[in-house]
N, C-alpha and C. Protein backbone atom coordinates (compact mmCIF):
# COMPACT_ATOMS: atom_id res chain seq x y z
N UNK A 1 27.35 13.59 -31.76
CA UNK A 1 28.04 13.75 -30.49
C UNK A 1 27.84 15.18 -30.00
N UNK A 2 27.40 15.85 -29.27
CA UNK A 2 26.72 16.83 -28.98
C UNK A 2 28.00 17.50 -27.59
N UNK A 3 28.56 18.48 -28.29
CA UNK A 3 29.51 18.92 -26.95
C UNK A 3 28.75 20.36 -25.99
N UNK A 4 28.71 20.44 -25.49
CA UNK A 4 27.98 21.49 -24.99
C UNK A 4 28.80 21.97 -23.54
N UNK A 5 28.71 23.27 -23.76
CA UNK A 5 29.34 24.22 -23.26
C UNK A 5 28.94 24.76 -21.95
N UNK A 6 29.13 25.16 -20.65
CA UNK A 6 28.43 25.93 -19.80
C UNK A 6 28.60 26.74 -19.11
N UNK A 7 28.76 27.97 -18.86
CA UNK A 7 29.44 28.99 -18.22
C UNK A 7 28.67 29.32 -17.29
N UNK A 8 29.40 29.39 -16.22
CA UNK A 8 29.12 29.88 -14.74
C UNK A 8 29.81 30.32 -14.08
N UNK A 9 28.81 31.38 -12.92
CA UNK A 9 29.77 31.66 -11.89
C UNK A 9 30.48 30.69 -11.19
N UNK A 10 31.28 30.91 -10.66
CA UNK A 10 32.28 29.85 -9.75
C UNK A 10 31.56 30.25 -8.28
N UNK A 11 31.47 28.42 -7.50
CA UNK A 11 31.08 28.53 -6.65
C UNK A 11 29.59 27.53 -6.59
N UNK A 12 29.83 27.16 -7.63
CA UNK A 12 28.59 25.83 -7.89
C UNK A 12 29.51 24.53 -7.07
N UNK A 13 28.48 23.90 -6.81
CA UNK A 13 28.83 22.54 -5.88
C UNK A 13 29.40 21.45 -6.92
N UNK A 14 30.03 20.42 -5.96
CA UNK A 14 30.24 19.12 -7.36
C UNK A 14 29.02 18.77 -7.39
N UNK A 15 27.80 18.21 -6.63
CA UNK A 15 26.76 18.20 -6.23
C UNK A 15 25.82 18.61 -7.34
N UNK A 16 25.57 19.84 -7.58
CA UNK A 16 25.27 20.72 -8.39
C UNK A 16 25.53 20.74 -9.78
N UNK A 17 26.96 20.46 -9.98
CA UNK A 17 27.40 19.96 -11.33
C UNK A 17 26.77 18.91 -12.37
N UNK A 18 27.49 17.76 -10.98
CA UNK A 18 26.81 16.79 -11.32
C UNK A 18 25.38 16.22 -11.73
N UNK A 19 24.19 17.03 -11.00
CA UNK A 19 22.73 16.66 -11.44
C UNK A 19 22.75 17.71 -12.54
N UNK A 20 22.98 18.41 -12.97
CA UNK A 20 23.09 19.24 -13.84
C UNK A 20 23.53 18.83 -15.07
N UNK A 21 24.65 18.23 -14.92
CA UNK A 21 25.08 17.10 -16.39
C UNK A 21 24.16 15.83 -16.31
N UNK A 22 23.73 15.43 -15.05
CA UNK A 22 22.36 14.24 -15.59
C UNK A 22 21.60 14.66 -16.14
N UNK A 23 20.96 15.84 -15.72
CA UNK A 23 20.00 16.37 -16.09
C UNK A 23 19.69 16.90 -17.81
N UNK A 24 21.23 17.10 -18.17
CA UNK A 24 21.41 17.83 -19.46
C UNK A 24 21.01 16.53 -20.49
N UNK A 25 22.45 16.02 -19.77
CA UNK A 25 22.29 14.62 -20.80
C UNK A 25 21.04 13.55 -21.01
N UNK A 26 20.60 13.25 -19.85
CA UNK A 26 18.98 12.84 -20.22
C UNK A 26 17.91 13.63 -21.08
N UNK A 27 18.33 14.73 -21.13
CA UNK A 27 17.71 15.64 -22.34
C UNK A 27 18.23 15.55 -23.43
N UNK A 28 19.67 15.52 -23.46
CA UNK A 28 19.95 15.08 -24.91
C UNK A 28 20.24 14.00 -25.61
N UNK A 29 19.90 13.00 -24.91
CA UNK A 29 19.54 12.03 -24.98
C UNK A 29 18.33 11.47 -25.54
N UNK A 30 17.38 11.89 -24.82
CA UNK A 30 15.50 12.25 -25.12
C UNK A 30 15.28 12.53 -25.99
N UNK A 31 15.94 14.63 -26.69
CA UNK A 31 15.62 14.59 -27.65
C UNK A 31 16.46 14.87 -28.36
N UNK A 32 17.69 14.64 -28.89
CA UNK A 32 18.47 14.59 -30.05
C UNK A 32 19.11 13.01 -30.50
N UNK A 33 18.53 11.88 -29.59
CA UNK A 33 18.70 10.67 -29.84
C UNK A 33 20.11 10.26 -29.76
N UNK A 34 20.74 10.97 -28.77
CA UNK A 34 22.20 10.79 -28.54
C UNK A 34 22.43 9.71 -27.56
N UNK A 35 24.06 9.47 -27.66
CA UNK A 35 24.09 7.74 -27.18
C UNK A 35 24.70 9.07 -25.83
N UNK A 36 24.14 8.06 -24.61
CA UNK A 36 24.31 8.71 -23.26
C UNK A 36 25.84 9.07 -23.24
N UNK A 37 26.56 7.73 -23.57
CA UNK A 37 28.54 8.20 -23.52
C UNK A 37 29.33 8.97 -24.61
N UNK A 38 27.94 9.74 -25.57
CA UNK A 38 28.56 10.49 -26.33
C UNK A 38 28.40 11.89 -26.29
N UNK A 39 27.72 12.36 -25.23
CA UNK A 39 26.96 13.62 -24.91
C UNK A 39 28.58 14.17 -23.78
N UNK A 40 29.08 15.18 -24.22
CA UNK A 40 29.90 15.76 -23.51
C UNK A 40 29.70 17.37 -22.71
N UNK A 41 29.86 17.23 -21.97
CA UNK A 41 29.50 18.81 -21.05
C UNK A 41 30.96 18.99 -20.79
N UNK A 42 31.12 20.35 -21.09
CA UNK A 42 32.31 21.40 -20.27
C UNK A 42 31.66 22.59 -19.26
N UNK A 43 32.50 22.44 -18.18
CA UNK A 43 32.65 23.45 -17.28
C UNK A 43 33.35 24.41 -17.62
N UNK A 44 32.90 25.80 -17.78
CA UNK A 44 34.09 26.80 -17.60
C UNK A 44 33.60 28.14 -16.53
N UNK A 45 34.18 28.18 -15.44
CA UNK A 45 33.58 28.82 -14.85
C UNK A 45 34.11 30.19 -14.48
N UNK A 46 33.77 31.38 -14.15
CA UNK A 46 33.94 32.55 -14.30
C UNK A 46 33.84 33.16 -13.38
N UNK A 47 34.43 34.50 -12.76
CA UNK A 47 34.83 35.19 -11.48
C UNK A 47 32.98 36.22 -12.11
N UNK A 48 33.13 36.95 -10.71
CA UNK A 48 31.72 38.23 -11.35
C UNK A 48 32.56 39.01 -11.51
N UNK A 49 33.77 39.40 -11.53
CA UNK A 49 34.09 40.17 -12.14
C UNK A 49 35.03 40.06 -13.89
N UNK A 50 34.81 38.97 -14.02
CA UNK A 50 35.03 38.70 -15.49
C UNK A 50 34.02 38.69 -16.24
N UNK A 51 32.41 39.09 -16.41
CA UNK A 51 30.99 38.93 -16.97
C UNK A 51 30.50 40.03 -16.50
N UNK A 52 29.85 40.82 -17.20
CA UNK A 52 29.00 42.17 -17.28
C UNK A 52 27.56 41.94 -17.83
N UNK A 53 26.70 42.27 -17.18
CA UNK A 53 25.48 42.08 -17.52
C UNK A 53 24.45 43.61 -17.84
N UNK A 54 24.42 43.79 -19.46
CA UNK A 54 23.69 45.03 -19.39
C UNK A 54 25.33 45.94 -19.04
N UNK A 55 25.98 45.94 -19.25
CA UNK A 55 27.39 47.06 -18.98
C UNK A 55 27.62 46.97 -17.96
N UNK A 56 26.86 46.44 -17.30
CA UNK A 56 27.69 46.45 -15.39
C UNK A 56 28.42 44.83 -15.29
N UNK A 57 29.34 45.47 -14.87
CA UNK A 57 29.87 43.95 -14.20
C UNK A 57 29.39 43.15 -12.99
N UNK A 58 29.07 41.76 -12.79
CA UNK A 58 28.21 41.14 -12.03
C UNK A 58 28.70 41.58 -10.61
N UNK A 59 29.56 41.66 -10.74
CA UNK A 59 30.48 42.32 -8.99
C UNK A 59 29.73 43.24 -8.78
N UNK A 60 29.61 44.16 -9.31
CA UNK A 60 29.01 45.67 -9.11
C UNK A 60 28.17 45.56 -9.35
N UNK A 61 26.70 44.43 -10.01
CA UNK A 61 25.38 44.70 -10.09
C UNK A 61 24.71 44.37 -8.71
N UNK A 62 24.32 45.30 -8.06
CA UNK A 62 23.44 45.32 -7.08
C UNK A 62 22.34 44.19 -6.81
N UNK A 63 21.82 44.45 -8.32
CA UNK A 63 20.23 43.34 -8.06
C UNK A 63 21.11 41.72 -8.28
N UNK A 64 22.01 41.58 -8.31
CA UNK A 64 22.87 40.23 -8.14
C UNK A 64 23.78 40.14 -7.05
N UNK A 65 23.97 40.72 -6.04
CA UNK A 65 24.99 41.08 -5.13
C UNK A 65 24.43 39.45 -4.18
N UNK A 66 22.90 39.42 -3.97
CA UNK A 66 22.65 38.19 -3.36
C UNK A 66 23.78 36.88 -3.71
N UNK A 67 23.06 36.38 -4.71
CA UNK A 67 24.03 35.39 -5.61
C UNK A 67 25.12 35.41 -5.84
N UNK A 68 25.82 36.47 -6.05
CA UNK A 68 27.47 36.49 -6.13
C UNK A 68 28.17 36.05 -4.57
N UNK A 69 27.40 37.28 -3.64
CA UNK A 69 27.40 36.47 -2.27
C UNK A 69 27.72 34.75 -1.46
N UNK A 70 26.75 34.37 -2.22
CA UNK A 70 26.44 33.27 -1.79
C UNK A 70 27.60 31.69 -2.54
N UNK A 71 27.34 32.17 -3.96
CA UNK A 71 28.43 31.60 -4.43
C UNK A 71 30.03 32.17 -4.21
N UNK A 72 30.25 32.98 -3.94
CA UNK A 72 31.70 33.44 -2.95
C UNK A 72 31.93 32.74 -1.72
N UNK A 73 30.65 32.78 -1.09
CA UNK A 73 30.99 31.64 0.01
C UNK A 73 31.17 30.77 0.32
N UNK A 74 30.59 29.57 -0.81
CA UNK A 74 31.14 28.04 -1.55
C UNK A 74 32.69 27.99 -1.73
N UNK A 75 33.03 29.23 -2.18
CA UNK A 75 34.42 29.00 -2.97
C UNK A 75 35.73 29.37 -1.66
């Protein structure tokens, strides 16, 4: 039974989620021979300012300011 974990910024679509857990689970499915209704995904999703990348926090990294952007505006 394969639980698997996924951390993200907040600001992903249900949309998004969703092909994302098809996507997972048809892989683990494929290759760890798992039964499709036993493959579990968690969401846990995270502010940029709770995650630091390289010592900077994603809020304050510049070369990410796009993306934080953009997913702020979803939310």
């Amino acid at each position: 039974m394969p639980n698997i974990t996924v951390e993200l910024l907040a600001g992903r679509t249900l949309d998004q989620r969703r092909a994302f857990a098809r996507a997972v689970t048809d892989d683990a499915v494929a290759l760890l021979g798992a039964r499709r209704q036993d493959v579990r995904i968690v969401y846990t999703e995270i502010t940029a300012d709770t995650v630091a990348n390289g010592g900077v926090l994603a809020s304050e990294d510049d070369s990410r300011a796009g993306v934080v952007a953009a997913l702020a505006d979803r939310g």
